[in-house]
Protein backbone atom coordinates (compact mmCIF):
# COMPACT_ATOMS: atom_id res chain seq x y z
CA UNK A 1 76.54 -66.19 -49.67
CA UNK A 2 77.76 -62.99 -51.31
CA UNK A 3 79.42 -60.85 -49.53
CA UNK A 4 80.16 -58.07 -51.73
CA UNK A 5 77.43 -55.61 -50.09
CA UNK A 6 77.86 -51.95 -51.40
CA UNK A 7 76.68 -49.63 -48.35
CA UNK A 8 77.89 -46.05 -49.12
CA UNK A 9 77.98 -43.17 -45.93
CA UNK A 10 77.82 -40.05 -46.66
CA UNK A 11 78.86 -37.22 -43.84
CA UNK A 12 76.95 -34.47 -44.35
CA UNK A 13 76.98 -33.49 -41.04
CA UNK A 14 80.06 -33.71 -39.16
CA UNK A 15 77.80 -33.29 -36.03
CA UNK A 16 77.55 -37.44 -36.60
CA UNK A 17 81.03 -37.25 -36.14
CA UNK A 18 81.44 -35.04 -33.23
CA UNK A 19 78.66 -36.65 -30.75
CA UNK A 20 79.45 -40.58 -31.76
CA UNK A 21 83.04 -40.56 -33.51
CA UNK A 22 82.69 -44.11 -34.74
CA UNK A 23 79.66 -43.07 -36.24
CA UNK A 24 80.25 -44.04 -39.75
CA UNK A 25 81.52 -47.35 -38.28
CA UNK A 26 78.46 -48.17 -36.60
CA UNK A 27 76.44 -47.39 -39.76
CA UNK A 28 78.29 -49.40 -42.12
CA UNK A 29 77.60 -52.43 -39.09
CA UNK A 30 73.75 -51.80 -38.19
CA UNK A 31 72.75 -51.49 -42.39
CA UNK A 32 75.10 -54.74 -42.82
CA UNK A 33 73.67 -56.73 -40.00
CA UNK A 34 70.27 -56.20 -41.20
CA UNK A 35 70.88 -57.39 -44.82
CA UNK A 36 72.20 -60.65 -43.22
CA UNK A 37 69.26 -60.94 -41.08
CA UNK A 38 67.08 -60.77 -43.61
CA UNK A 39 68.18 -63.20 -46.25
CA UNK A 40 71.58 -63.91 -46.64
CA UNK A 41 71.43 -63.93 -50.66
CA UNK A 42 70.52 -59.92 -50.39
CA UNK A 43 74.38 -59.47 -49.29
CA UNK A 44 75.23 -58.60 -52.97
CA UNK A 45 72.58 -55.28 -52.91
CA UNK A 46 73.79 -52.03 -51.62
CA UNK A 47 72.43 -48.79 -49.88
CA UNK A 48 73.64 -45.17 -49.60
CA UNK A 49 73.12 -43.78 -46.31
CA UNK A 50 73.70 -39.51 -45.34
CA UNK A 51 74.02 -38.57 -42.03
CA UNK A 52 72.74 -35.15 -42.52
CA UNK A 53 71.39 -32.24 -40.46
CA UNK A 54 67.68 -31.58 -39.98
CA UNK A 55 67.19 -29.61 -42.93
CA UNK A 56 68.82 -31.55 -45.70
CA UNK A 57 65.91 -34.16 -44.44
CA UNK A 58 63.03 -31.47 -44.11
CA UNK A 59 64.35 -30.12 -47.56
CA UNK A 60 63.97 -34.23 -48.93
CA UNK A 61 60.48 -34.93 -46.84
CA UNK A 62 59.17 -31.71 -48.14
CA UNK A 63 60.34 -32.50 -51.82
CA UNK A 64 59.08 -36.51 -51.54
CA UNK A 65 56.51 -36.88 -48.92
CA UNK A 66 55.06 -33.50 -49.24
CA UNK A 67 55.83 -32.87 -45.31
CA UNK A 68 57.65 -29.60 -44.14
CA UNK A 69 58.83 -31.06 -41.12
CA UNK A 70 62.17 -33.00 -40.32
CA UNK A 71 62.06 -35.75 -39.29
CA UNK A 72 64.43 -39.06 -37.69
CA UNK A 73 64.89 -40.88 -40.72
CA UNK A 74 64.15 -41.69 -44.63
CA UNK A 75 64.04 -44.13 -46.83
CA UNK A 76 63.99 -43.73 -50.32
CA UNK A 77 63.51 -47.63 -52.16
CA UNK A 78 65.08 -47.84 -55.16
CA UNK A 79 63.38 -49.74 -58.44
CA UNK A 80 64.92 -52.54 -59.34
CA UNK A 81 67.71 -52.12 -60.90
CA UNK A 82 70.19 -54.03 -62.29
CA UNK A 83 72.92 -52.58 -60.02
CA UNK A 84 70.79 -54.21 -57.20
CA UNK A 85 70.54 -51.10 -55.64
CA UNK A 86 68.12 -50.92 -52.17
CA UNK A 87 67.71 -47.14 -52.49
CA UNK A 88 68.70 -44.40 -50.22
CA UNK A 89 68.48 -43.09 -46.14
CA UNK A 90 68.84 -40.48 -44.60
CA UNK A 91 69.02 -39.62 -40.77
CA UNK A 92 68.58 -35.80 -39.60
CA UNK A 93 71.15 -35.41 -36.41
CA UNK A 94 69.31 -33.04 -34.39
CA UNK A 95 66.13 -35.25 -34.50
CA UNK A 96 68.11 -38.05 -33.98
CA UNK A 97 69.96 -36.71 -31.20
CA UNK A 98 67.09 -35.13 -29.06
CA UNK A 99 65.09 -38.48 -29.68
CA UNK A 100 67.62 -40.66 -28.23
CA UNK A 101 68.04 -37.93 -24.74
CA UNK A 102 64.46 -37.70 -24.34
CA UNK A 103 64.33 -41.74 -24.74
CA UNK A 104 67.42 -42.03 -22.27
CA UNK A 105 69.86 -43.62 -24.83
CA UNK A 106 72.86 -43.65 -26.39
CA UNK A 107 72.67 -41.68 -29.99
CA UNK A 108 75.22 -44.25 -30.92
CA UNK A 109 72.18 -46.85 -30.47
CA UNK A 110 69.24 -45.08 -31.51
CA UNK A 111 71.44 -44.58 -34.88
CA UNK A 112 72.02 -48.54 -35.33
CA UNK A 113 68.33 -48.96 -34.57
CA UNK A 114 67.03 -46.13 -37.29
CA UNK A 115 69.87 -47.26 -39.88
CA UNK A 116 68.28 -51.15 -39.34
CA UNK A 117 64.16 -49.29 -39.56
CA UNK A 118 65.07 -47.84 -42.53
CA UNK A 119 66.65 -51.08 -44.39
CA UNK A 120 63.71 -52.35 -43.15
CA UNK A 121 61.80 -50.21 -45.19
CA UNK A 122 63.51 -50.14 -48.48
CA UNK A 123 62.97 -53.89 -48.55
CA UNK A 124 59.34 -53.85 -48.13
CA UNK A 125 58.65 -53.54 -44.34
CA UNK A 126 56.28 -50.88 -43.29
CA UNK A 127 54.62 -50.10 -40.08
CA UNK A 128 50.76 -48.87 -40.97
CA UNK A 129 48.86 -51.84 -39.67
CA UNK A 130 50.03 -53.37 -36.31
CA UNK A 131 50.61 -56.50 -37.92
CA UNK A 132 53.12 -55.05 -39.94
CA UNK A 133 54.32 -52.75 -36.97
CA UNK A 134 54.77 -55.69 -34.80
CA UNK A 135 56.49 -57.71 -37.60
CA UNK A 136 58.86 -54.92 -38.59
CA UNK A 137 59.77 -54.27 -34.42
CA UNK A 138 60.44 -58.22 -34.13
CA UNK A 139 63.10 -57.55 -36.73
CA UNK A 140 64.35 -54.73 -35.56
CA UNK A 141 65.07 -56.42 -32.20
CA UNK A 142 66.17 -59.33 -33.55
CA UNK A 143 68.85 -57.36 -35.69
CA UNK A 144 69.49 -54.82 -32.45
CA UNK A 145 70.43 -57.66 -30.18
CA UNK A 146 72.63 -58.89 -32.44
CA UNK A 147 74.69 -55.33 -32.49
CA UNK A 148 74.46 -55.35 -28.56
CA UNK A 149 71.42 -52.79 -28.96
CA UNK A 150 68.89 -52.87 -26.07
CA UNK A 151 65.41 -53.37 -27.16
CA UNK A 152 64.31 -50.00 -27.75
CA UNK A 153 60.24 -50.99 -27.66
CA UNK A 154 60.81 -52.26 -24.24
């Protein structure tokens, strides 16, 4: 196994910072974890992830998805590329942070569980049927459990 993984945080934000100060830490961990989950010949691809404020992601969901809303978190898939380059995420802080009070967690958890959905989804897992909703969930806890994440579906 490879173990040169490229996974790039950007700080947009420093609200990230301010409410879970290992924040980029924790990132770098959940977005690694996953990759090994999955296969452990993906640990040679890479990901950029920005931990923005809810505007920098309404501004990208309105420009890419057409939605004026802000919203947790985005993934962008890249093509392939001989870089092996996933694609992009990006997590919106306020979102983020009011989802994981009115859920009764930790932000530091709901981030390693949105930075693992949206790996997830640059490699192909979606959520549309229930099928793929409960595959992409057994992953997710799979990967959570493994960063000392309680199952967030229970």
């Amino acid at each position: 196994m490879t173990t040169d993984t490229r996974i790039d945080i950007e700080v947009e934000d420093e609200a990230w910072t301010a409410a879970v100060p290992d924040a980029v830490h924790l990132t770098h961990v959940a977005a690694f974890t996953t990759l090994a989950a999955l296969i452990p010949t993906r640990m040679h691809e890479g990901v950029t992830i920005l931990l923005a404020d809810d505007e920098a992601v309404r501004e990208l969901n309105q420009r890419f998805r057409d939605k004026d809303t802000a919203t947790n978190v985005l993934s962008f898939p890249a093509p392939p590329n001989p870089e092996y380059h996933l694609g992009d995420i990006a997590l919106a802080y306020g979102v983020c942070a009011r989802e994981a009070e009115e859920q009764g967690k930790p932000l530091a958890h709901h981030l390693q569980h949105l930075v693992a959905h949206g790996v997830l989804h640059l490699v192909g897992y979606d959520h549309q049927t229930d099928a793929q909703a409960e595959a992409m969930e057994g992953l997710e806890r799979t990967i959570l459990d493994r960063l000392g994440v309680p199952d967030p579906y229970a």
